[in-house]
C-alpha atoms as a PDB file:
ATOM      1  CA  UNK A   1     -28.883  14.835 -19.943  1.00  0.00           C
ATOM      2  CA  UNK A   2     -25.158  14.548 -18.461  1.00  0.00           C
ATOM      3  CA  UNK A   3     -22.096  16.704 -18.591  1.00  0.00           C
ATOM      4  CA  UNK A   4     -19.159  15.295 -19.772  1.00  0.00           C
ATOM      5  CA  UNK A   5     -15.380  16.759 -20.583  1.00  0.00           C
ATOM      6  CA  UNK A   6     -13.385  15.042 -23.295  1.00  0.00           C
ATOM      7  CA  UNK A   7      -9.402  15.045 -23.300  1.00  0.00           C
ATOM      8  CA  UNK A   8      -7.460  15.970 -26.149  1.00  0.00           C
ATOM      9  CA  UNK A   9      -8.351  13.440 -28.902  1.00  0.00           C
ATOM     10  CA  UNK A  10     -12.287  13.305 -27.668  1.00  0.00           C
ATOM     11  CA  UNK A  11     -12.455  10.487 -25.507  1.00  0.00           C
ATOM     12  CA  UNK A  12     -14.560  10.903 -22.317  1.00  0.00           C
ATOM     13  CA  UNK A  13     -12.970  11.528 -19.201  1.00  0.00           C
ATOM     14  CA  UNK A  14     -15.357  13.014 -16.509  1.00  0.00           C
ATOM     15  CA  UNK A  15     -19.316  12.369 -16.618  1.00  0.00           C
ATOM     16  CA  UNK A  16     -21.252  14.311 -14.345  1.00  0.00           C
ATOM     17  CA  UNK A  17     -24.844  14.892 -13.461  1.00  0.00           C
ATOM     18  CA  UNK A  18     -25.064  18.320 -12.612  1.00  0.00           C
ATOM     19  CA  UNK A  19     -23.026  21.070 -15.171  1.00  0.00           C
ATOM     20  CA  UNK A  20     -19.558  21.878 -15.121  1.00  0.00           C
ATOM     21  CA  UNK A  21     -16.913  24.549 -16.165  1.00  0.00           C
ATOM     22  CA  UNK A  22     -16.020  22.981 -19.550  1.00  0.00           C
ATOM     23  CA  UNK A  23     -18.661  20.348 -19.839  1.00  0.00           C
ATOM     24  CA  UNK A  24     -20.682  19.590 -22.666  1.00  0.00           C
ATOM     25  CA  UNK A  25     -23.931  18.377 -22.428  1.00  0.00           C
ATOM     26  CA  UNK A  26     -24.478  14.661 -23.610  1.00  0.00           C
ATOM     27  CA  UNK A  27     -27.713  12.639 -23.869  1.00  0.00           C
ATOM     28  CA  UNK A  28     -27.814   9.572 -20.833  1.00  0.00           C
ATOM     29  CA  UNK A  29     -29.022   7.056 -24.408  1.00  0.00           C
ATOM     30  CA  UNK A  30     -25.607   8.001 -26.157  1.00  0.00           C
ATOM     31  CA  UNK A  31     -24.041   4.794 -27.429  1.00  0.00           C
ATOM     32  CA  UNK A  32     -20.761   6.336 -26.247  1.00  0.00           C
ATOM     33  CA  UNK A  33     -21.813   6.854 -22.647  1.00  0.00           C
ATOM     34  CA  UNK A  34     -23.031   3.610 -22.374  1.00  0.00           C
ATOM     35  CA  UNK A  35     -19.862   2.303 -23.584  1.00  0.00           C
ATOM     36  CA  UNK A  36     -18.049   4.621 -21.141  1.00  0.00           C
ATOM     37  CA  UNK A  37     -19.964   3.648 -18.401  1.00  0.00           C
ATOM     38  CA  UNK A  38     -19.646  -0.777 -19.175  1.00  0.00           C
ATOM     39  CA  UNK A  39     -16.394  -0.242 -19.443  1.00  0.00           C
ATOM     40  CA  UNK A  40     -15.910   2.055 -16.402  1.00  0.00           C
ATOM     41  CA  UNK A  41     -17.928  -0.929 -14.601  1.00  0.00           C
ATOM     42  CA  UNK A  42     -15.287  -3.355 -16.016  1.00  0.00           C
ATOM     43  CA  UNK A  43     -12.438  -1.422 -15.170  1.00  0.00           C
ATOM     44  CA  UNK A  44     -14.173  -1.114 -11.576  1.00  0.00           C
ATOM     45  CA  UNK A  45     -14.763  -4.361 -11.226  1.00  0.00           C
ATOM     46  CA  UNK A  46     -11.546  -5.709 -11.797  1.00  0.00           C
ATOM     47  CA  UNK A  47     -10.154  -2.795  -9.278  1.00  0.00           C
ATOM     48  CA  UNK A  48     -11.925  -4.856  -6.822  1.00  0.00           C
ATOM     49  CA  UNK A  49     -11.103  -8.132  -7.635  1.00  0.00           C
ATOM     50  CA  UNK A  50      -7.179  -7.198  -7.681  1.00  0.00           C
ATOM     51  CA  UNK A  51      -8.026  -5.690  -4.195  1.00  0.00           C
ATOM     52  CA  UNK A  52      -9.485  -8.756  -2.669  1.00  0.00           C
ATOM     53  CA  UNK A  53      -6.459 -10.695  -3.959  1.00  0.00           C
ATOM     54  CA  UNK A  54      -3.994  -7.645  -2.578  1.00  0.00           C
ATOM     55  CA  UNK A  55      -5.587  -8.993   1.013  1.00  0.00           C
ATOM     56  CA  UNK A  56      -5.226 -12.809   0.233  1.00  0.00           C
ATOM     57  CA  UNK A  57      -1.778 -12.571  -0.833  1.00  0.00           C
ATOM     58  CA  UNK A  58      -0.885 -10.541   2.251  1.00  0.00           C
ATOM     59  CA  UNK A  59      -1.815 -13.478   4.446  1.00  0.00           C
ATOM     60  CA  UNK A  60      -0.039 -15.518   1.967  1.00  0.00           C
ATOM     61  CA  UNK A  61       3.025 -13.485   2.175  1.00  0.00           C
ATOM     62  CA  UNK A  62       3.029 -13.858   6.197  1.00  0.00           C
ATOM     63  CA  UNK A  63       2.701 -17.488   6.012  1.00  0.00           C
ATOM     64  CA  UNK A  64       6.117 -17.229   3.603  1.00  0.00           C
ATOM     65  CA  UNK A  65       7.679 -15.182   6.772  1.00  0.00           C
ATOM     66  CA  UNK A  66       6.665 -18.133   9.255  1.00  0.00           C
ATOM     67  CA  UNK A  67       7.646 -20.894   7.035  1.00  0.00           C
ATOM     68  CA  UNK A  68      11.212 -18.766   6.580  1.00  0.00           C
ATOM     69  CA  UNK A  69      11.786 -18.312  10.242  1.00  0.00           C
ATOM     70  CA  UNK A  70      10.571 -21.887  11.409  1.00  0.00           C
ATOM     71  CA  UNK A  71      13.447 -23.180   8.898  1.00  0.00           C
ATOM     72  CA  UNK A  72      15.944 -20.784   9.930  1.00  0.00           C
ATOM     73  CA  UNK A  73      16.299 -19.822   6.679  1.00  0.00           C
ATOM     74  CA  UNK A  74      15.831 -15.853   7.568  1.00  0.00           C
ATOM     75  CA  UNK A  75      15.711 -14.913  11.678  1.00  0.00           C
ATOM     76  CA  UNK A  76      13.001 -12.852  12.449  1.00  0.00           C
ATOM     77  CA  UNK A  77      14.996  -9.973  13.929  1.00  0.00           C
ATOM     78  CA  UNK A  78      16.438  -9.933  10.214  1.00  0.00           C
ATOM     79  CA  UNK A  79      13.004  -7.758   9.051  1.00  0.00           C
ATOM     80  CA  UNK A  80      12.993  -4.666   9.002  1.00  0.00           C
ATOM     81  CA  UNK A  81      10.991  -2.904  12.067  1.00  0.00           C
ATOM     82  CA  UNK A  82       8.044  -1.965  10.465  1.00  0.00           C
ATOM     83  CA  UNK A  83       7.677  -5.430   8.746  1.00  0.00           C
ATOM     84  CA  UNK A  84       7.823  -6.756  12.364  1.00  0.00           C
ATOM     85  CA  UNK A  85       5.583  -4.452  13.689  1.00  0.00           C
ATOM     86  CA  UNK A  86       3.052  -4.793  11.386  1.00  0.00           C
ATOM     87  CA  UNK A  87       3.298  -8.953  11.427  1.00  0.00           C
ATOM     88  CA  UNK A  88       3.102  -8.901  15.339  1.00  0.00           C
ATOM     89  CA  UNK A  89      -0.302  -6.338  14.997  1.00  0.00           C
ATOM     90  CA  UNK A  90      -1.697  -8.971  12.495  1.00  0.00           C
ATOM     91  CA  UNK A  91      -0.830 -12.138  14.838  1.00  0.00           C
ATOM     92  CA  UNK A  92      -2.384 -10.398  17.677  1.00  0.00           C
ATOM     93  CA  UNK A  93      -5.327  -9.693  16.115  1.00  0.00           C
ATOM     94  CA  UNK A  94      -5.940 -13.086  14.601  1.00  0.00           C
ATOM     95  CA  UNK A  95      -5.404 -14.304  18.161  1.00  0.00           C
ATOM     96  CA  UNK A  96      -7.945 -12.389  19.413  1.00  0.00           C
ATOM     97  CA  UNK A  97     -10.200 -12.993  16.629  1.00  0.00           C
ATOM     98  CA  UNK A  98      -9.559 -16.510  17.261  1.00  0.00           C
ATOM     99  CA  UNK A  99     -10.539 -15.864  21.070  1.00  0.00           C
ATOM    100  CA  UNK A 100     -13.916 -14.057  20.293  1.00  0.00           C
ATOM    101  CA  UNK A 101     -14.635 -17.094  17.962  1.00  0.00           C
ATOM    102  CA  UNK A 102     -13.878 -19.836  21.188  1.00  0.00           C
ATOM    103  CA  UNK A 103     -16.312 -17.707  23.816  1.00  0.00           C
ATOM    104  CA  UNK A 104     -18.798 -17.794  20.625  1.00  0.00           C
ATOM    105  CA  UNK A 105     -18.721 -21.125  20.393  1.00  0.00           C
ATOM    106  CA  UNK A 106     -18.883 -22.054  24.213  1.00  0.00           C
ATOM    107  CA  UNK A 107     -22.217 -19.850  24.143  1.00  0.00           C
ATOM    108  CA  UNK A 108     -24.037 -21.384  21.539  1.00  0.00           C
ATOM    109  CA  UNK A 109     -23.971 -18.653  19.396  1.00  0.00           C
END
């Protein structure tokens, strides 16, 4: 047994274990809560996967910068503050990343 509230025109909104002001009780075999729940999976899924690409397009999105500044097509000091701020914390972290990853490799590791 699960609790569940319902908005206006009976769709499930909120599915909860434990009882609720409001809830009503539903069976965990309902054909609708399983359908709630694949499609609450789905929509969960593709959360994620719109998240990973959020992180790949903001390294794409700094190589743009570079390529725009090594042309001369923007100057750097054009950016806004934050913009460079944030772009110089990224570079020096990759550096060091990149530095970590050299004294791994000298080791052996």
């Amino acid at each position: 047994m699960v609790y569940v509230e319902r908005d206006a025109q009976g769709r499930l909104l909120r599915v909860e274990q434990q009882p609720f002001e409001g809830a009503e009780h539903m069976a965990v075999e309902s054909e609708e809560l399983q359908n709630w729940l694949k499609v609450k999976e789905e929509v969960k899924a593709r959360l994620d996967s719109l998240h990973s690409s959020d992180l790949e397009l903001v390294r794409v999105l700094e190589d743009v910068v570079i390529v725009l500044v090594d042309r001369g097509v923007i100057q750097y000091t054009d950016l806004p503050a934050a913009a460079r701020e944030k772009l110089d914390q990224r570079a020096v972290a990759r550096a060091d990343l990149e530095g970590l990853n050299t004294i791994l490799r000298e080791t052996g590791e």
